[in-house]
PDB file of N, CA and C in Angstrom:
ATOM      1  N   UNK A   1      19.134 -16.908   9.730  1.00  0.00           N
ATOM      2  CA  UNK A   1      18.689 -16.832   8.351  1.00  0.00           C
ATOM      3  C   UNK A   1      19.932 -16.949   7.471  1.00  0.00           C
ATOM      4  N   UNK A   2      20.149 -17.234   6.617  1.00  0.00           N
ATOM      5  CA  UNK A   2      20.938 -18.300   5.655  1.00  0.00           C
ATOM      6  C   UNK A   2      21.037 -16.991   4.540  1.00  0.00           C
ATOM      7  N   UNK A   3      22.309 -16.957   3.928  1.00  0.00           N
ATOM      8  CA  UNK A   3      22.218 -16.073   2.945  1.00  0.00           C
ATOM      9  C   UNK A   3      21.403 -16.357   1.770  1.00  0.00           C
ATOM     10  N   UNK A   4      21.421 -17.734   1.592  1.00  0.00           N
ATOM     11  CA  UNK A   4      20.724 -18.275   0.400  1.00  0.00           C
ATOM     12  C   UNK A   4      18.960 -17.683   0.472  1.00  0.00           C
ATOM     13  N   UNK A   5      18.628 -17.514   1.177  1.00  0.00           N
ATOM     14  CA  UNK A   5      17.658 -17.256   1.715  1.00  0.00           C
ATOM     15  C   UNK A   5      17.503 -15.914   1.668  1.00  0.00           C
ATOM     16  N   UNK A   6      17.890 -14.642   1.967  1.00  0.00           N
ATOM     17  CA  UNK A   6      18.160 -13.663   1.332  1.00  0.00           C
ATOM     18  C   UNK A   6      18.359 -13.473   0.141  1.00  0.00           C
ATOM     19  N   UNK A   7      18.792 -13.940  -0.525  1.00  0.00           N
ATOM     20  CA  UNK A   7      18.560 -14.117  -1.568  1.00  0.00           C
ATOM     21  C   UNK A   7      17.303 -14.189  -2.713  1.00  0.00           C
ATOM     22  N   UNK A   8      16.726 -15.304  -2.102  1.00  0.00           N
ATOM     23  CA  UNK A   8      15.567 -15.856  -2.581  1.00  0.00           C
ATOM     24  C   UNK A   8      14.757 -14.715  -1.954  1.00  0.00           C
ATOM     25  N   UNK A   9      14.263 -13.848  -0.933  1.00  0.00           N
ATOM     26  CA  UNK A   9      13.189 -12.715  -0.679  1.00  0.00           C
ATOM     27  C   UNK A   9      13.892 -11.664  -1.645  1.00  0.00           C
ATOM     28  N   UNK A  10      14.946 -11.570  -1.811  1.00  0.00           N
ATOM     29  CA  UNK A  10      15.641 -10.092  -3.018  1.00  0.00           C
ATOM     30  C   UNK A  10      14.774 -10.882  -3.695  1.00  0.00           C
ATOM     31  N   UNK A  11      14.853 -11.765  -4.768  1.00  0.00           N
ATOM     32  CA  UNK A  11      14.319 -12.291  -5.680  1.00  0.00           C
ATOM     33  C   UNK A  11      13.162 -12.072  -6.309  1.00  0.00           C
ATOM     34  N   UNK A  12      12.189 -12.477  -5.115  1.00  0.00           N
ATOM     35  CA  UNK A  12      10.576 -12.376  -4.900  1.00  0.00           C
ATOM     36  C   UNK A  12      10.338 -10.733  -4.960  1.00  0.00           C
ATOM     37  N   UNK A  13      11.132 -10.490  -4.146  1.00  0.00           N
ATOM     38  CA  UNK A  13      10.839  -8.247  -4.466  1.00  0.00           C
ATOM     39  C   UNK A  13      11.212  -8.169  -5.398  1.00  0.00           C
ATOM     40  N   UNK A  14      11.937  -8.791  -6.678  1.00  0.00           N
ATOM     41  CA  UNK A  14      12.472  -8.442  -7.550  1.00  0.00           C
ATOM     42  C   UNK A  14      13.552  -7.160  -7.572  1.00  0.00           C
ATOM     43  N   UNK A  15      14.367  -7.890  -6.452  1.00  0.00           N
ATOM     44  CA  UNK A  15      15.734  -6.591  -6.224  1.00  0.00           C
ATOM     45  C   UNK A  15      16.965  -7.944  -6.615  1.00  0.00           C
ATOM     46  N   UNK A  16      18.044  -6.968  -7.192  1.00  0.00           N
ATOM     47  CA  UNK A  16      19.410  -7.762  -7.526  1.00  0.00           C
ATOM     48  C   UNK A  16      20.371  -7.332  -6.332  1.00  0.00           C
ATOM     49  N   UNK A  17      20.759  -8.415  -5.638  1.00  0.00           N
ATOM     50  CA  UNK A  17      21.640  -7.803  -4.441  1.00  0.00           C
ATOM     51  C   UNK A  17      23.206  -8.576  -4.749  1.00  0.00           C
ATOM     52  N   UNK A  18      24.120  -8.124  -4.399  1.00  0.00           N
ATOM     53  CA  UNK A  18      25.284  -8.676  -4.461  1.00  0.00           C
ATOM     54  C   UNK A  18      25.329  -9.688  -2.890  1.00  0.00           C
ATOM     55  N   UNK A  19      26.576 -10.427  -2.711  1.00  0.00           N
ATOM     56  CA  UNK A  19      26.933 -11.001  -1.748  1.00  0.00           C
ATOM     57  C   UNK A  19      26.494 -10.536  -0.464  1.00  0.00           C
ATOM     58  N   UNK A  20      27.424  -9.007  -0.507  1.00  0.00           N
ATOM     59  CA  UNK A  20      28.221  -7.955   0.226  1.00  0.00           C
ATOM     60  C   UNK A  20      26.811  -6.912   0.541  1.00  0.00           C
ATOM     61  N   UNK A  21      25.779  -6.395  -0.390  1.00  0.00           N
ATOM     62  CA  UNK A  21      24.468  -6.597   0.506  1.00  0.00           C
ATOM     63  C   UNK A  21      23.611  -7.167   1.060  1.00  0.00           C
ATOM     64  N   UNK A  22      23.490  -8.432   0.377  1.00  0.00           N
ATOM     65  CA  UNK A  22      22.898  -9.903   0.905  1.00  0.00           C
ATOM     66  C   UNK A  22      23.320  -9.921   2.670  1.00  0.00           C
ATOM     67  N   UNK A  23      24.695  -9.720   3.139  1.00  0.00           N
ATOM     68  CA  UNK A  23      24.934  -9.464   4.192  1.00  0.00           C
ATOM     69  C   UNK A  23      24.681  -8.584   5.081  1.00  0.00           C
ATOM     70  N   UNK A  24      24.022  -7.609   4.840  1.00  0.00           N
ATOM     71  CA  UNK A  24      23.900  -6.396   5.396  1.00  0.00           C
ATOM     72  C   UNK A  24      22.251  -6.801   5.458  1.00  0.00           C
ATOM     73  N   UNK A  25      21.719  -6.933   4.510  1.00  0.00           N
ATOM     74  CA  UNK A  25      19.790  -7.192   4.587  1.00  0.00           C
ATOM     75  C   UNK A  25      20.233  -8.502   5.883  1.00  0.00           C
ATOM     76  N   UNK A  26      20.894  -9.190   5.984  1.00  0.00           N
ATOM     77  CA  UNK A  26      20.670 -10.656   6.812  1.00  0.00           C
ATOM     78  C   UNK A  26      21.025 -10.521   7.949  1.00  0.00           C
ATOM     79  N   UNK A  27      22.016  -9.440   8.238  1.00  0.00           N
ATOM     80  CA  UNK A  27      22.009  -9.094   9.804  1.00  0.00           C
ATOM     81  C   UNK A  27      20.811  -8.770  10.276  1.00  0.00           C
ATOM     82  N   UNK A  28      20.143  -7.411   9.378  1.00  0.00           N
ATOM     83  CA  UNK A  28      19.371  -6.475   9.659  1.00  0.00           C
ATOM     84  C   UNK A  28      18.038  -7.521   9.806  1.00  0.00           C
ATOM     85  N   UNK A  29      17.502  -8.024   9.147  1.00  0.00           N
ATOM     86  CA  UNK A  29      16.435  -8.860   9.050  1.00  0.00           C
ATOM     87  C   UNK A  29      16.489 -10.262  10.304  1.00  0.00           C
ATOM     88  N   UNK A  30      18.084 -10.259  10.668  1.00  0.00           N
ATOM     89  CA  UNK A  30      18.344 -11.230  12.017  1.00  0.00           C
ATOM     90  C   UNK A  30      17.614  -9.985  13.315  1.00  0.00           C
ATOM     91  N   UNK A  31      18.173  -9.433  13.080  1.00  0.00           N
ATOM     92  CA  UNK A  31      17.596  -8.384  14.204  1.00  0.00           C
ATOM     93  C   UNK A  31      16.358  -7.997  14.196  1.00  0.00           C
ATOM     94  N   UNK A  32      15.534  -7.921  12.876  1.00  0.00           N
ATOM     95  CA  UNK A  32      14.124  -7.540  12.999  1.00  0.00           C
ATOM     96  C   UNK A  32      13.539  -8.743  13.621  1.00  0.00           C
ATOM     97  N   UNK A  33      14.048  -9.726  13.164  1.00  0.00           N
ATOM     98  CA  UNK A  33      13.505 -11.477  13.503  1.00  0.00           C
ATOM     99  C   UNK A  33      13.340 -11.559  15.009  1.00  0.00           C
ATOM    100  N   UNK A  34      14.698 -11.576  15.482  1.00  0.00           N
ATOM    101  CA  UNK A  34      14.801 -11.268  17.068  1.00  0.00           C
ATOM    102  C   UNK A  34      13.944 -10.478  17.777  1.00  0.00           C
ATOM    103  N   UNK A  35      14.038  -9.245  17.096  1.00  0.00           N
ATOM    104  CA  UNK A  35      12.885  -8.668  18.310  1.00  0.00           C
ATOM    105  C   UNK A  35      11.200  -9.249  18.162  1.00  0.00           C
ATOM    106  N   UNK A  36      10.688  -9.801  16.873  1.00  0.00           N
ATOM    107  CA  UNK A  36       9.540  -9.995  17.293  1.00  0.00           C
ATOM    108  C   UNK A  36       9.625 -11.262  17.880  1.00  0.00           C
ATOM    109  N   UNK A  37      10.690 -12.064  18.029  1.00  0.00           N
ATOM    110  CA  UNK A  37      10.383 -13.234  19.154  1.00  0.00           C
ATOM    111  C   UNK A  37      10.506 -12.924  20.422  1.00  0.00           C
ATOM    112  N   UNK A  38      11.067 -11.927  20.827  1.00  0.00           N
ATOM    113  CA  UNK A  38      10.925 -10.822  21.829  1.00  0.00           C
ATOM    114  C   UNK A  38       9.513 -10.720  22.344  1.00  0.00           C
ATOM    115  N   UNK A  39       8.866  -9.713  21.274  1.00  0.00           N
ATOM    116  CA  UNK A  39       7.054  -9.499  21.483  1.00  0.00           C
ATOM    117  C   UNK A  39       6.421 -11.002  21.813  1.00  0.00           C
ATOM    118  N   UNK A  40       6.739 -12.089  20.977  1.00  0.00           N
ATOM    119  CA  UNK A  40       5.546 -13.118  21.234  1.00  0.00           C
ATOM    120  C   UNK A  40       6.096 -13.263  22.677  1.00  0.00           C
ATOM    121  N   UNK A  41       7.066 -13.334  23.376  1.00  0.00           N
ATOM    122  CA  UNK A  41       7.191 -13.577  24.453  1.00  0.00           C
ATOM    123  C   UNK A  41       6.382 -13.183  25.827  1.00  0.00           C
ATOM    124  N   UNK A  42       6.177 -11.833  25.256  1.00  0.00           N
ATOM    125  CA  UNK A  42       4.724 -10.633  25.904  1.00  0.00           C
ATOM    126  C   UNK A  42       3.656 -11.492  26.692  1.00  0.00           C
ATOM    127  N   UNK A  43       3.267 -11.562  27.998  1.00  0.00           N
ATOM    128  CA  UNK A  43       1.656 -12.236  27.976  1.00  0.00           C
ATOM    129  C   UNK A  43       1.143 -10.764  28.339  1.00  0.00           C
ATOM    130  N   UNK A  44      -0.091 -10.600  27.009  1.00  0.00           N
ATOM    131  CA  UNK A  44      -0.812  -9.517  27.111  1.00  0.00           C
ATOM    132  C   UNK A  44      -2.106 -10.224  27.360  1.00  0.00           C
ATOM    133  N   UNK A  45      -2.743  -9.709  28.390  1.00  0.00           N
ATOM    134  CA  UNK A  45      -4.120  -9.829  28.496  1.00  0.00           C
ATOM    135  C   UNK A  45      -5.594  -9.132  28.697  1.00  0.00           C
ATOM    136  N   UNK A  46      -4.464  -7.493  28.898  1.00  0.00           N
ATOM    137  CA  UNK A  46      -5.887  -6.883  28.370  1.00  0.00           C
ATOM    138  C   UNK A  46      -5.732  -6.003  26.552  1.00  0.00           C
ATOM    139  N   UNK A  47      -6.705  -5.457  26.349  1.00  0.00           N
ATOM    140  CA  UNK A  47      -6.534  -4.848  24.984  1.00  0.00           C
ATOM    141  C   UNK A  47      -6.998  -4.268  25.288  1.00  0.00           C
ATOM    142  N   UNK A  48      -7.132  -2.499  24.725  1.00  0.00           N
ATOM    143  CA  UNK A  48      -7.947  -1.038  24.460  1.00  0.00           C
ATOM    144  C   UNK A  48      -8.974  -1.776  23.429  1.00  0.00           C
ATOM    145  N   UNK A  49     -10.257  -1.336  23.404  1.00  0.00           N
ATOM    146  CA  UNK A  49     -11.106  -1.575  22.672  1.00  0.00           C
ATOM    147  C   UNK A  49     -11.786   0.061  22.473  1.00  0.00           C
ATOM    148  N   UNK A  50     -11.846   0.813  21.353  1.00  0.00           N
ATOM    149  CA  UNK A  50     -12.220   1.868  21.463  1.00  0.00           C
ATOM    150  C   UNK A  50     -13.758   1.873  21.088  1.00  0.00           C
ATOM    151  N   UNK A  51     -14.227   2.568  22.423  1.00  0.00           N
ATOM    152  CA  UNK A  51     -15.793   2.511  22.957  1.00  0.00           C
ATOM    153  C   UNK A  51     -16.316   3.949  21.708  1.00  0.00           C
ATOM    154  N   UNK A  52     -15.778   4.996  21.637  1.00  0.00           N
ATOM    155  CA  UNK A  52     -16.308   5.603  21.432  1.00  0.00           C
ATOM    156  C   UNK A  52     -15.990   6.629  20.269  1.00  0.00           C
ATOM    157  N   UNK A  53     -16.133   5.593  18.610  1.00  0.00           N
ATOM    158  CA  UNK A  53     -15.717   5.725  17.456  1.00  0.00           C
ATOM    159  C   UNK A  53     -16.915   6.464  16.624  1.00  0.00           C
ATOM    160  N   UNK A  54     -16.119   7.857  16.130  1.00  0.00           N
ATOM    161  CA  UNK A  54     -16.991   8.481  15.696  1.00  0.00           C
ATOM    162  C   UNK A  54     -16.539   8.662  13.850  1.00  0.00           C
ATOM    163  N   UNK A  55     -17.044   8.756  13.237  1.00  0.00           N
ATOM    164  CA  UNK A  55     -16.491   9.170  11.710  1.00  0.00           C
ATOM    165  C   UNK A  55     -16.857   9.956  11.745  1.00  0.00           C
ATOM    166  N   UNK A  56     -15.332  10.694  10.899  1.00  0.00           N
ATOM    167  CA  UNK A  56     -15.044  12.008  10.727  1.00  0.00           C
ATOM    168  C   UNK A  56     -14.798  12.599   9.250  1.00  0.00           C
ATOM    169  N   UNK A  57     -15.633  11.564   9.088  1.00  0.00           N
ATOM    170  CA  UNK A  57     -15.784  12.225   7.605  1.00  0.00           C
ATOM    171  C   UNK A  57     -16.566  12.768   6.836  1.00  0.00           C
ATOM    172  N   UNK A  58     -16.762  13.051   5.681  1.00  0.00           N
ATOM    173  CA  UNK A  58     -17.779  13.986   5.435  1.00  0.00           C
ATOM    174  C   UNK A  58     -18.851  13.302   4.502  1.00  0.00           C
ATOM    175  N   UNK A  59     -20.175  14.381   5.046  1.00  0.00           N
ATOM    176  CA  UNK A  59     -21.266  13.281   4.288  1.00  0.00           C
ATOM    177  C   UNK A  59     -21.301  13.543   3.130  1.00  0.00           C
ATOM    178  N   UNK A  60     -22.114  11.986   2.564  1.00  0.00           N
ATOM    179  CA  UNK A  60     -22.478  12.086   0.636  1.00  0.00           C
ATOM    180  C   UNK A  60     -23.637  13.663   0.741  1.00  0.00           C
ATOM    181  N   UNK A  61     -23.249  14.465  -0.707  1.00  0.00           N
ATOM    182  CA  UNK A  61     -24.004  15.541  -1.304  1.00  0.00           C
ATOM    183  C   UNK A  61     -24.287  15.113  -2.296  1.00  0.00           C
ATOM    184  N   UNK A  62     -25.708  15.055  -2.537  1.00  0.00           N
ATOM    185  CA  UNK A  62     -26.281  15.019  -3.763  1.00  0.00           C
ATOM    186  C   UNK A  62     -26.144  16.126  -4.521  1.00  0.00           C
ATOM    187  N   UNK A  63     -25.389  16.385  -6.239  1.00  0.00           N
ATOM    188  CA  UNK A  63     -25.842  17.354  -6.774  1.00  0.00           C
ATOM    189  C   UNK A  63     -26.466  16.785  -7.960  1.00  0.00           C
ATOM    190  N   UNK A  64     -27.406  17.445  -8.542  1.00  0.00           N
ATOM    191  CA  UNK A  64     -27.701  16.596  -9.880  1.00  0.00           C
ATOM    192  C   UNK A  64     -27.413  17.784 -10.809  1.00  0.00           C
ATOM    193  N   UNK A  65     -27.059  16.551 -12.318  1.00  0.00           N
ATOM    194  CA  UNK A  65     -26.727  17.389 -13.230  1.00  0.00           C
ATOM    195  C   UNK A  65     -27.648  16.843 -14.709  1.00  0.00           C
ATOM    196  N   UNK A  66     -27.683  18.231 -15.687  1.00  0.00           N
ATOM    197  CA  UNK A  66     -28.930  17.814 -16.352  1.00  0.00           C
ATOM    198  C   UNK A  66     -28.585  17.027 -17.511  1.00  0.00           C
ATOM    199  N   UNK A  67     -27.148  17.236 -17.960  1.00  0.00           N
ATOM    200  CA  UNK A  67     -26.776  16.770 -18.822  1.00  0.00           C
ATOM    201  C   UNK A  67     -25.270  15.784 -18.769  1.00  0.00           C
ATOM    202  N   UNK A  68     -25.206  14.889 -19.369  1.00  0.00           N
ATOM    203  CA  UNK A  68     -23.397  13.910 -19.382  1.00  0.00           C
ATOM    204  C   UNK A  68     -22.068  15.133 -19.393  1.00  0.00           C
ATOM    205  N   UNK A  69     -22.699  16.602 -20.160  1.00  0.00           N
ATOM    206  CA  UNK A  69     -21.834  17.321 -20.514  1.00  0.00           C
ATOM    207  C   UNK A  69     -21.512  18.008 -19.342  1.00  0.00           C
ATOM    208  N   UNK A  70     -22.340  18.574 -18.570  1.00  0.00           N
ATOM    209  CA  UNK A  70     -22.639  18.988 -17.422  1.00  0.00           C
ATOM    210  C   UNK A  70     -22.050  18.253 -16.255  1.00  0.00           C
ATOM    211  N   UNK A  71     -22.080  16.741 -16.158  1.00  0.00           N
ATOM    212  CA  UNK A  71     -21.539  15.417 -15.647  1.00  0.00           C
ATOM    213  C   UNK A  71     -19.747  15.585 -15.539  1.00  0.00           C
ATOM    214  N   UNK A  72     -19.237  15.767 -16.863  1.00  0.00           N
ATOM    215  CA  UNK A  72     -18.288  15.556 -16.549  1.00  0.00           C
ATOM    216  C   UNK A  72     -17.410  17.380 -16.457  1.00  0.00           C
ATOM    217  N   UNK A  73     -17.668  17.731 -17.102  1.00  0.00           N
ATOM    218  CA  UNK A  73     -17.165  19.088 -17.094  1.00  0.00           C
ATOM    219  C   UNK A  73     -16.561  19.196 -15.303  1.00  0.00           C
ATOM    220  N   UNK A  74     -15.343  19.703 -15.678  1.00  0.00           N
ATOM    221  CA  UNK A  74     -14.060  19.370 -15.127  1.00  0.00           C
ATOM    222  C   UNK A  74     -13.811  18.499 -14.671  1.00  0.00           C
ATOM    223  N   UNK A  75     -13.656  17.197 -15.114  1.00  0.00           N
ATOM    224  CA  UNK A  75     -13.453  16.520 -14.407  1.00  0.00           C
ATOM    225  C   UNK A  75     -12.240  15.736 -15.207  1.00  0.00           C
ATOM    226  N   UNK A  76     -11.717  16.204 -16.200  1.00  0.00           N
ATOM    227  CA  UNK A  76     -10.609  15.552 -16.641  1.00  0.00           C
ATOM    228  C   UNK A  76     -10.093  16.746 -18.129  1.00  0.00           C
ATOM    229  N   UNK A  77      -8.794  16.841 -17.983  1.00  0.00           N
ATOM    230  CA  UNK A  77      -8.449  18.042 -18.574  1.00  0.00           C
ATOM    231  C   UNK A  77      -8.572  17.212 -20.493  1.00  0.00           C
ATOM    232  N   UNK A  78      -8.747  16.298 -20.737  1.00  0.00           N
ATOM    233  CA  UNK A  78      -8.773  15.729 -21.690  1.00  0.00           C
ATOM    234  C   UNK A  78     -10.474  15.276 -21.997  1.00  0.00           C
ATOM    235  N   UNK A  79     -10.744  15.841 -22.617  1.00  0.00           N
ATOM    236  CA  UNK A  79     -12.464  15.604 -23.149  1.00  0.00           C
ATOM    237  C   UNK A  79     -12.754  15.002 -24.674  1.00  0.00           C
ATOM    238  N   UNK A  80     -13.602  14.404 -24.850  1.00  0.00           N
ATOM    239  CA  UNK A  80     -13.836  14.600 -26.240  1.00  0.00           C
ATOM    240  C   UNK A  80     -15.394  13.565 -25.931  1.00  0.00           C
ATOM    241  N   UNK A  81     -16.185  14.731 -26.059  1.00  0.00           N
ATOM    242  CA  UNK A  81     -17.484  14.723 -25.697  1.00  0.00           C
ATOM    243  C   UNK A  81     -18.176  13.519 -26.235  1.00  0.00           C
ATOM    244  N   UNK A  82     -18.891  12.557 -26.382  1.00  0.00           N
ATOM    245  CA  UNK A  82     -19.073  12.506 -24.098  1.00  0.00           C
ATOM    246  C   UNK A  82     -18.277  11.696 -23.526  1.00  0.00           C
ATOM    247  N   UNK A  83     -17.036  11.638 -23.878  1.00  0.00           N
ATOM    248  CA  UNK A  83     -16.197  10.722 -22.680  1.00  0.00           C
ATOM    249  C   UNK A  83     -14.785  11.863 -22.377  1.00  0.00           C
ATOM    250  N   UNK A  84     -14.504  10.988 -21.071  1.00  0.00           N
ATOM    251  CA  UNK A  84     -13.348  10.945 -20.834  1.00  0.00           C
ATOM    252  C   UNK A  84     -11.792  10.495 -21.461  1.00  0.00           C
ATOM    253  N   UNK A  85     -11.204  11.137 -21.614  1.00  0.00           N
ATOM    254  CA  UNK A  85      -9.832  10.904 -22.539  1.00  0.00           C
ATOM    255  C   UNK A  85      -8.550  10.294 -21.004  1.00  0.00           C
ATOM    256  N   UNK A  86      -8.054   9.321 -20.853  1.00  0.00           N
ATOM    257  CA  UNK A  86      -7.688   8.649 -19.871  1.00  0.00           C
ATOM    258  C   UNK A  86      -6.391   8.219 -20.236  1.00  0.00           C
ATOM    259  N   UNK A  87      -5.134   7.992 -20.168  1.00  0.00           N
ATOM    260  CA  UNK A  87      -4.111   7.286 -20.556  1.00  0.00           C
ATOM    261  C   UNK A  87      -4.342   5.511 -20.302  1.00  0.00           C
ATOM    262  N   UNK A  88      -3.755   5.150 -21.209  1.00  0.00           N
ATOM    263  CA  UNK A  88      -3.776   3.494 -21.199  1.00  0.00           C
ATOM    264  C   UNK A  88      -2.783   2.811 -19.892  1.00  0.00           C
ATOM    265  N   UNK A  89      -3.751   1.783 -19.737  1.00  0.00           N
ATOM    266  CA  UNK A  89      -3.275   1.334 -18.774  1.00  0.00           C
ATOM    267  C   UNK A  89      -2.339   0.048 -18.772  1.00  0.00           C
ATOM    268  N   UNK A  90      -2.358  -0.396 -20.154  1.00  0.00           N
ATOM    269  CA  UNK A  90      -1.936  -1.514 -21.085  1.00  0.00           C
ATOM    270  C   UNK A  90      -0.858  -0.910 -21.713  1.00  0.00           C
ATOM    271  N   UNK A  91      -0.320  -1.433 -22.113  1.00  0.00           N
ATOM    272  CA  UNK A  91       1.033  -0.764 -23.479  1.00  0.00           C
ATOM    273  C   UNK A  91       0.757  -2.104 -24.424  1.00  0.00           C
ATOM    274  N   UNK A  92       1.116  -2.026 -25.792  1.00  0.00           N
ATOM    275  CA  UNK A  92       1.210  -3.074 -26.245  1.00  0.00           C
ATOM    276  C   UNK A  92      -0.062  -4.131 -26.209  1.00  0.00           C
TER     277      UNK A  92
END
């Protein structure tokens, strides 16, 4: 891998690297490179297939409520009835 090339992925992440780290990501990334041509080398032919998948999570509870006020009450420390008070997600 080519420093220029390092370069250009800092870029795309939008990181500023000097020379002198440019070198250090290009070893490191030579070596990550290497080992997965390592793995494809692998002939795997069986796989785990897990037989016996359970969810562990918890079920939907219905509660009902009689009113929007009722609805949201606690649910956001900023109210101003009947909505939610939310920070912007936009600037400008």
């Amino acid at each position: 891998m080519e420093l220029k090339d390092i370069h250009h992925l800092a870029k795309l992440a939008r990181l500023e690297l000097t020379d002198q780290q440019a070198l250090v990501y290009q070893k490191d990334l030579e070596a990550i490179l290497g080992y997965l041509d390592q793995l494809k080398e692998l002939k795997i032919t069986d796989t785990l297939v897990a037989q016996d998948f359970k969810s562990v999570g918890r079920g939907d509870k219905v509660v009902p409520f009689d009113s929007t006020e009722g609805l949201l009450k606690g649910q956001s420390a900023d109210q101003e009835q009947p909505f939610l008070v939310v920070p912007p997600v936009f600037k400008n």
